[in-house]
Protein backbone atom coordinates (compact mmCIF):
# COMPACT_ATOMS: atom_id res chain seq x y z
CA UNK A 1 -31.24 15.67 35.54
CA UNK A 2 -31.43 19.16 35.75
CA UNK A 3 -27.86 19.97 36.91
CA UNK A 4 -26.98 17.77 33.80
CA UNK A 5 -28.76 20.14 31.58
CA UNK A 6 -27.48 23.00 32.85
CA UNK A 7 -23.93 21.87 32.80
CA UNK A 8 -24.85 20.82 29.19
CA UNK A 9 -25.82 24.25 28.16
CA UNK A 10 -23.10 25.84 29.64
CA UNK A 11 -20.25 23.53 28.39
CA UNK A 12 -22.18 23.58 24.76
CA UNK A 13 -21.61 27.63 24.80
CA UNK A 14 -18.54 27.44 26.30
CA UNK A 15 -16.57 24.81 24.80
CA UNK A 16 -16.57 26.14 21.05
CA UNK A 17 -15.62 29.28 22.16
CA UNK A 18 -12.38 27.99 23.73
CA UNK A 19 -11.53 25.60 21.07
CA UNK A 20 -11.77 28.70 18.50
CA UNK A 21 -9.51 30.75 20.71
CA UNK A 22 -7.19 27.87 20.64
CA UNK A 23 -7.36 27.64 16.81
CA UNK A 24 -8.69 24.07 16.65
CA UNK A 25 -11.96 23.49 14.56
CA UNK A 26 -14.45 23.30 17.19
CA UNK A 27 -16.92 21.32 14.84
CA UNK A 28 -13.88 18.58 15.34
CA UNK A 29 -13.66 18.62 18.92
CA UNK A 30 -16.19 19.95 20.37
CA UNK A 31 -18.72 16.97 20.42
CA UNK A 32 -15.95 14.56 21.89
CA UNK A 33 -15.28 17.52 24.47
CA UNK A 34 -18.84 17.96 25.31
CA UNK A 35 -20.33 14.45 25.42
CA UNK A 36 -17.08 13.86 27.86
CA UNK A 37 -17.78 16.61 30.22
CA UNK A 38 -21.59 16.05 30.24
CA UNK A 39 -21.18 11.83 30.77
CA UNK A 40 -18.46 12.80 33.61
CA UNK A 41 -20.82 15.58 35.47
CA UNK A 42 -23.79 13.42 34.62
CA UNK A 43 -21.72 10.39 36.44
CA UNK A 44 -20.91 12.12 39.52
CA UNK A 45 -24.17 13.83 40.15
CA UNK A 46 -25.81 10.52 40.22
CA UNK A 47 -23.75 8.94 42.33
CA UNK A 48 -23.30 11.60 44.80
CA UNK A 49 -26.61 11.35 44.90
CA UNK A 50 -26.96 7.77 45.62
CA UNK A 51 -24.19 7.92 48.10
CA UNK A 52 -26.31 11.09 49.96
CA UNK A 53 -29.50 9.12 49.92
CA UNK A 54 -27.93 5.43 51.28
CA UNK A 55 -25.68 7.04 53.74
């Protein structure tokens, strides 16, 4: 959960910031391009964890 937020946080700063140097409207993108990296990250974490824990 915590590595989640974190990656959350960061992404969230960081994504806008590269869609504006790109000259796309990050208000477009940017919640497609964050909810994607966040479900992905959020995705592996838990089963990397589950994969740690049963093996």
């Amino acid at each position: 959960m915590m590595t989640n937020l974190f990656v959350a946080g960061v992404a969230g700063v960081t994504v806008p910031i590269v869609l504006k140097k790109m000259k796309v409207d990050p208000a477009l993108a940017g919640g497609m391009a964050l909810t994607t990296i966040t479900d992905m990250v959020g995705l592996s974490v838990f089963l990397g964890l589950a994969t740690l824990f049963l093996v």
